[in-house]
Protein backbone atom coordinates (compact mmCIF):
# COMPACT_ATOMS: atom_id res chain seq x y z
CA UNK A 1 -17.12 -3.41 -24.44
CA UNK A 2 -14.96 -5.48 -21.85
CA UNK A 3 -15.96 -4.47 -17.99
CA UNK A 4 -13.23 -5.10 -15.76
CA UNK A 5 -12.88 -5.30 -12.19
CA UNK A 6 -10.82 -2.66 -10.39
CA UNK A 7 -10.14 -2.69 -6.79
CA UNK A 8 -8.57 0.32 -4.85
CA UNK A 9 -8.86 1.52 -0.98
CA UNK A 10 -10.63 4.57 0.34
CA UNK A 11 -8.31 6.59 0.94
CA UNK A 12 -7.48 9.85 -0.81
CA UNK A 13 -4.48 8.87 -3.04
CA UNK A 14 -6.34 6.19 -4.77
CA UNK A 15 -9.42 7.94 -5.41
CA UNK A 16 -7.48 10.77 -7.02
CA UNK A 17 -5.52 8.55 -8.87
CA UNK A 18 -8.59 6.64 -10.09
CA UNK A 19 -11.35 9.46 -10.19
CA UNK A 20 -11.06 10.19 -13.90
CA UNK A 21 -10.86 6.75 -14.78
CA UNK A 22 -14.06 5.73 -12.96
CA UNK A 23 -15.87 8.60 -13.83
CA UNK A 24 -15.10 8.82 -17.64
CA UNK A 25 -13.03 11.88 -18.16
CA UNK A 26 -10.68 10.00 -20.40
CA UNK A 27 -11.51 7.79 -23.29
CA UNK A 28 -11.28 3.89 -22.78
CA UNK A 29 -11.66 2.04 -26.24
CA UNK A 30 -13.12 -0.85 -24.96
CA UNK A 31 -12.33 -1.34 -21.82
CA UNK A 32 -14.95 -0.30 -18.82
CA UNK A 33 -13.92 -0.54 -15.56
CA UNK A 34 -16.02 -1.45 -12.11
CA UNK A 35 -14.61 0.30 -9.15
CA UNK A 36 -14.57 -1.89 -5.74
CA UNK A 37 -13.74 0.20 -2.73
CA UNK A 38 -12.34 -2.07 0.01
CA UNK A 39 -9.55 -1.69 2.32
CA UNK A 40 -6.03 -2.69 1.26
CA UNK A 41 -5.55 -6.09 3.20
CA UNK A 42 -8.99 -7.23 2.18
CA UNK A 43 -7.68 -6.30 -1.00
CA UNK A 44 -4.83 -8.52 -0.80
CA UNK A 45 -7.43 -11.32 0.37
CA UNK A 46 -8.67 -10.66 -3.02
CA UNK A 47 -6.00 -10.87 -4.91
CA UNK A 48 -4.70 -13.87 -3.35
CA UNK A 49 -7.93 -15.98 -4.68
CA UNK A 50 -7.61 -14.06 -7.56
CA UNK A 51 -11.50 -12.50 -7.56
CA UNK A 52 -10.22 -9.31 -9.38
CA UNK A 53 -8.94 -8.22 -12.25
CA UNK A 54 -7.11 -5.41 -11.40
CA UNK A 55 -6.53 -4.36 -7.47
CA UNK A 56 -4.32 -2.06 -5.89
CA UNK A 57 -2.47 -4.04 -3.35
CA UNK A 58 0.75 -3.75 -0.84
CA UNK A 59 3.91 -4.90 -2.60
CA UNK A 60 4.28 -7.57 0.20
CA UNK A 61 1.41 -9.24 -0.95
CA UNK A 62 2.63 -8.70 -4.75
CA UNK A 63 5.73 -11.14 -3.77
CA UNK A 64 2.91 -13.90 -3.11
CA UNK A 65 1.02 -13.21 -6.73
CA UNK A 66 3.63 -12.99 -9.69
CA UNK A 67 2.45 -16.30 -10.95
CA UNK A 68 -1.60 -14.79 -11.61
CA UNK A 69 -0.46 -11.44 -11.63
CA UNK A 70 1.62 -8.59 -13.33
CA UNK A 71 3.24 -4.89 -11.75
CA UNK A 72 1.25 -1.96 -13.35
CA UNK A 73 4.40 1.02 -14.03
CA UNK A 74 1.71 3.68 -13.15
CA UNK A 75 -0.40 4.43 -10.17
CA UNK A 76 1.75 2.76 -7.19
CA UNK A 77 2.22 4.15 -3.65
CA UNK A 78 6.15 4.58 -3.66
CA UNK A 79 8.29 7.55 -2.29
CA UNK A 80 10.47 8.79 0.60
CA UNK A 81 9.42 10.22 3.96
CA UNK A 82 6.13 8.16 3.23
CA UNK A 83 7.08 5.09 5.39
CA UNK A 84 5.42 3.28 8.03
CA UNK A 85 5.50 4.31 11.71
CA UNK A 86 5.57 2.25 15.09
CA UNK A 87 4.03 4.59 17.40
CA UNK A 88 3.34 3.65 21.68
CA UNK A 89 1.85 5.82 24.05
CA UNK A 90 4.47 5.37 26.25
CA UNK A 91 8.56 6.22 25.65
CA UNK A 92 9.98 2.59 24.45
CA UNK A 93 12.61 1.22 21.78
CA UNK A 94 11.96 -0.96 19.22
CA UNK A 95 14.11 -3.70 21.27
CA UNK A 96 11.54 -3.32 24.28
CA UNK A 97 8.52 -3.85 21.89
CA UNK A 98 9.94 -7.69 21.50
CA UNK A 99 7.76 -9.78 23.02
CA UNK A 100 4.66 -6.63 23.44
CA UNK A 101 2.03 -6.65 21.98
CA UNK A 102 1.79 -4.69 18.66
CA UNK A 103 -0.98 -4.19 16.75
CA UNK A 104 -0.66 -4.62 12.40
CA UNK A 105 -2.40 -3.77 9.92
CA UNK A 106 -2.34 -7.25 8.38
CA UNK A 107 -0.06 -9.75 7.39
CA UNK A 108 0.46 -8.93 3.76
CA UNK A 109 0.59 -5.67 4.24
CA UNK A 110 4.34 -3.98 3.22
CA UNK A 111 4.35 -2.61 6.62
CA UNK A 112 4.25 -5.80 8.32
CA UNK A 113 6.91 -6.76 5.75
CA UNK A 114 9.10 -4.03 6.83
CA UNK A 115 8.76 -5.21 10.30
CA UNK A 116 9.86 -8.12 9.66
CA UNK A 117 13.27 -7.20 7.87
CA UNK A 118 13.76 -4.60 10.76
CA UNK A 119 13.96 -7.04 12.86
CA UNK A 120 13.71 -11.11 12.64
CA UNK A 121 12.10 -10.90 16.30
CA UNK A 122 8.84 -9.88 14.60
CA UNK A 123 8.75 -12.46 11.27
CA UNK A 124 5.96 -15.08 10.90
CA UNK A 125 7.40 -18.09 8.85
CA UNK A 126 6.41 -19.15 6.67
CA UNK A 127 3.31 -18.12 5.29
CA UNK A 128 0.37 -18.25 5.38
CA UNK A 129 0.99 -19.19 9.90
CA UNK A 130 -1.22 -17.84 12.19
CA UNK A 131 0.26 -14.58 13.91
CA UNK A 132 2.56 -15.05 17.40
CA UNK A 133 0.64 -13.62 20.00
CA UNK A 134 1.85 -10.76 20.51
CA UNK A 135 0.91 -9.37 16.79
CA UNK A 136 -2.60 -8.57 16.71
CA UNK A 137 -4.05 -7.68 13.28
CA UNK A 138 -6.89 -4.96 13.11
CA UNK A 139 -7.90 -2.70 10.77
CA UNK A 140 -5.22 0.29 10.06
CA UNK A 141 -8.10 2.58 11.06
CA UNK A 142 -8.23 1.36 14.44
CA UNK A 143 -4.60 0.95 15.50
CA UNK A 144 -4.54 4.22 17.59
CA UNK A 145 -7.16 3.94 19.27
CA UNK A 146 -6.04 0.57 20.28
CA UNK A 147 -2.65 1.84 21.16
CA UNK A 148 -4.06 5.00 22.75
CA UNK A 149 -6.36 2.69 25.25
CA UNK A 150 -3.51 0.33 25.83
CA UNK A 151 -5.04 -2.46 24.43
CA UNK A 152 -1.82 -2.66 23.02
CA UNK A 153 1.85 -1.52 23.97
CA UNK A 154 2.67 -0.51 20.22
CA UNK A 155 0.92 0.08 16.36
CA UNK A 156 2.23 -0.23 13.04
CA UNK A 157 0.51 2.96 11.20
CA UNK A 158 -0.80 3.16 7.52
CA UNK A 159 -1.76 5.93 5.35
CA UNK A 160 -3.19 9.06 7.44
CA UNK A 161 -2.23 7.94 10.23
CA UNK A 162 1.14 9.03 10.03
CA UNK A 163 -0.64 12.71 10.03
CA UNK A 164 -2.70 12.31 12.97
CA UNK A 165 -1.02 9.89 15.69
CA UNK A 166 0.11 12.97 17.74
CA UNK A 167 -3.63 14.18 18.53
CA UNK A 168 -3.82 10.26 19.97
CA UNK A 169 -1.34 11.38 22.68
CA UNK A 170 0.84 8.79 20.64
CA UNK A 171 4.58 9.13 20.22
CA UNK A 172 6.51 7.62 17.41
CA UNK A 173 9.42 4.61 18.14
CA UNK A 174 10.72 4.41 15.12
CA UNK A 175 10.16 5.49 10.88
CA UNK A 176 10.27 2.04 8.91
CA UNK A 177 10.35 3.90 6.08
CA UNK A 178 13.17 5.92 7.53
CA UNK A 179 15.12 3.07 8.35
CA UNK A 180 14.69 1.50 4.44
CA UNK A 181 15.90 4.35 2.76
CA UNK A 182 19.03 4.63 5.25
CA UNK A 183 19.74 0.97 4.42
CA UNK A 184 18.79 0.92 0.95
CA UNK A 185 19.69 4.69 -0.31
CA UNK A 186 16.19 3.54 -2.32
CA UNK A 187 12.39 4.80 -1.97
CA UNK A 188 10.13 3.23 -0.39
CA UNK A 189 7.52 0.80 -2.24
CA UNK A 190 4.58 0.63 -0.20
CA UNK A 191 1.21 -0.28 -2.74
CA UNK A 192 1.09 -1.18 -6.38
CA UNK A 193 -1.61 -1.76 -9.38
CA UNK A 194 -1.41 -5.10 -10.08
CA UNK A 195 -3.37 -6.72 -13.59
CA UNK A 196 -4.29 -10.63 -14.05
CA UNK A 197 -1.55 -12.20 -16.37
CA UNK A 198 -4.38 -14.05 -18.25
CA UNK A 199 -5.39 -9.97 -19.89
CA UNK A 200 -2.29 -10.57 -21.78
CA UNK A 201 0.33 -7.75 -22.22
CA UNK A 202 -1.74 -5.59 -24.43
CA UNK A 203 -4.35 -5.07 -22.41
CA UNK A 204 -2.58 -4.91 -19.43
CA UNK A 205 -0.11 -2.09 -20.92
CA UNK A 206 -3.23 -0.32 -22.59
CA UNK A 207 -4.90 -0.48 -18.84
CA UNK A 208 -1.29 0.94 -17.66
CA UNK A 209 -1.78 3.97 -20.13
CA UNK A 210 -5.20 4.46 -19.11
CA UNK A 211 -4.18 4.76 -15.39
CA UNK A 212 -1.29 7.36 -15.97
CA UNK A 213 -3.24 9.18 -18.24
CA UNK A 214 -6.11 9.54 -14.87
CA UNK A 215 -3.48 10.32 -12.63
CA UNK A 216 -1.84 13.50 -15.28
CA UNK A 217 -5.71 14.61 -15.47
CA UNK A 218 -6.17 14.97 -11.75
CA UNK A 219 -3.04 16.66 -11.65
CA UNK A 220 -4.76 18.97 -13.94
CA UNK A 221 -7.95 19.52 -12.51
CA UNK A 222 -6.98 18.99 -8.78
CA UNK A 223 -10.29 20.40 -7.67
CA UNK A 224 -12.46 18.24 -9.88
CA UNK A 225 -12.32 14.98 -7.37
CA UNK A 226 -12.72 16.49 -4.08
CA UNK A 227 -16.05 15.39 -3.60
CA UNK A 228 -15.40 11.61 -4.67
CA UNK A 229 -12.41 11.81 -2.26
CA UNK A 230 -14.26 13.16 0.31
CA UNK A 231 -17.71 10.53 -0.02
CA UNK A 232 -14.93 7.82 0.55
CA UNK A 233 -13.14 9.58 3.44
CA UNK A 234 -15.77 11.05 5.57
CA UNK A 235 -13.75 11.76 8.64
CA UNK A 236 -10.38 13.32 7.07
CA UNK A 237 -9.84 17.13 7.70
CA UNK A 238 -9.58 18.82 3.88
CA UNK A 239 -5.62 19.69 5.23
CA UNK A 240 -5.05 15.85 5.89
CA UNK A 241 -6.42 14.99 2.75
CA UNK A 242 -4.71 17.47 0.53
CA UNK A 243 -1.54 15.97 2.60
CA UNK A 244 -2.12 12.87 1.93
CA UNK A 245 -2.12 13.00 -1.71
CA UNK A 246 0.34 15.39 -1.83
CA UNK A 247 2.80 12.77 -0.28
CA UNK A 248 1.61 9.33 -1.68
CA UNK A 249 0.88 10.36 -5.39
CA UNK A 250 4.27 11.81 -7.00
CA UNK A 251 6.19 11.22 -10.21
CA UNK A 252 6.82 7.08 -9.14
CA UNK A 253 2.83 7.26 -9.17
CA UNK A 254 2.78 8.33 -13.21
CA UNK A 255 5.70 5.63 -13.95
CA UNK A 256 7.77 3.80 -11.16
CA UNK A 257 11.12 5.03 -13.11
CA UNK A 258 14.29 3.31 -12.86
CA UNK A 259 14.99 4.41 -8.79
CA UNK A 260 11.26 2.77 -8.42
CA UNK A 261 12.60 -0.34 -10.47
CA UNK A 262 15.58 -1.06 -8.29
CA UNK A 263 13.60 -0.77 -4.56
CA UNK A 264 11.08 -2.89 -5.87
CA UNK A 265 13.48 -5.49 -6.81
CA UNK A 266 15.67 -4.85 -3.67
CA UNK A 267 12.09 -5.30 -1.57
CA UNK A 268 11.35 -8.29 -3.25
CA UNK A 269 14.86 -9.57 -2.73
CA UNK A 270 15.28 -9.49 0.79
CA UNK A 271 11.57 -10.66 1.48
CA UNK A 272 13.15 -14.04 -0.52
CA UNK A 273 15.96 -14.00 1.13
CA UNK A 274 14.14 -14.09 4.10
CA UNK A 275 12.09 -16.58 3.26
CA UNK A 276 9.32 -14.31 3.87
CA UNK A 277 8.07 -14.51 0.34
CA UNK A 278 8.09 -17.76 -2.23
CA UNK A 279 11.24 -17.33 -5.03
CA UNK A 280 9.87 -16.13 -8.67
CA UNK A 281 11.75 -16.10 -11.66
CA UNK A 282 8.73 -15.19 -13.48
CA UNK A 283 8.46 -11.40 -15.09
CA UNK A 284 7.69 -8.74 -12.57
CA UNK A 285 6.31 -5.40 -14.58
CA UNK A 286 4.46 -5.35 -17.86
């Protein structure tokens, strides 16, 4: 028996996606797997010092890893309409945020990434730099509060927050996500499953099984994980958690399909081009 180590976030799309795994409703050979619950820019951390095994991470972060890691083709974060927000408290455009302070969720997260293409204004070269000053990195958790207080002038929201800004008094400046798909006519990658090169290609693609195969049985028994979702997200309403998933886990979450193929690429791309992200001509998928 082979333990691995698995990291994934809190939040409700990733303990769906992972319950059955974790909790042994599907068979695993030899492979057993140790779930670590962190959020997903510690994750990245991780990753970049490559402590685990297999991690969910943003696809930002990915561009920084494809010499110690390999893309996973199930259990990503990749859609439409599931973008990143900047939301203020006050009415602004994105050309009066330049030069306010804006809090992110973390420098390798896709959402800063997105920022950055938006608009060159906002892009930290190269990396790893501290952060200008008026990009302030917190956890995604406690952007709108932040913004709400005016601690800030502006967030970049993750995740559930894109469900519950408005009870903030917050108001949204613009949909990055939005604004990718106009440009791109692609979805929108925003977190993959990542596994260490040094597995080799048969585990990794038998670990790539094994993750579909926990997605198709939550899909099945959609009941079954509530209360694992709900140990890991104490303060979500059961209608922002059945929203959640219902948005970020989809058919690019059981295989990222050829439309998933192409935005990854095109992501990747234009974070080189923008010297945001080193060159790789190494392999990206399994």
């Amino acid at each position: 028996m082979k333990t691995l180590s698995l990291g994934y976030s809190p939040c409700p799309n990733d303990t769906f996606i992972f319950y059955a795994l974790i909790h042994a409703k599907i068979e695993t050979g030899e492979l057993k797997f140790s779930e670590i619950l962190l959020d997903v820019e510690t994750l990245n951390r991780k990753a970049l010092n490559a402590e685990l095994d297999l991690t969910k991470i943003s696809y930002h972060a990915f561009g920084h890893l494809r010499d110690k890691y390999c893309l996973l083709r199930a259990g990503g974060a990749l859609g439409k309409g599931c973008g990143p927000l900047v939301v203020a408290k006050h009415d602004h455009t994105m050309k009066d945020l330049r030069n306010k302070k804006i809090a992110i969720p973390g420098k390798l997260t896709t959402a800063f990434l997105l920022l950055q293409l938006y608009d060159p204004v906002f892009r930290l070269l190269p990396f790893p730099q501290s952060l200008n000053p008026f990009l302030i990195e917190m956890p995604f958790h406690k952007i709108m509060d932040a913004v709400a207080t005016e601690k800030v002038d502006a967030g970049l929201i993750i995740h559930e927050s894109r469900f519950t800004y408005p009870s903030y008094g917050l108001k949204q400046v613009t949909d990055l996500g939005e604004w990718w798909e106009k440009e791109t006519g692609l979805p929108i990658p925003l977190g993959c499953i990542i596994g260490k090169h040094s597995l080799g290609k048969t585990v990794n693609k038998n670990i790539n099984t094994l993750v579909r195969q926990s997605i198709e049985y939550a899909f099945k028994n959609k009941s079954e994980p509530t209360d694992y979702i709900k140990v890991h997200s104490q303060e979500l309403s059961d209608d922002v958690i059945n929203r959640h998933i219902n948005l970020y886990v989809n058919d690019y979450s059981l295989d990222v399909g050829p439309d998933g193929e192409k935005a990854v690429m095109e992501l990747l791309a234009r974070a080189e081009n923008s010297g945001i992200i080193p060159r790789s001509k190494g392999p990206v998928f399994i």
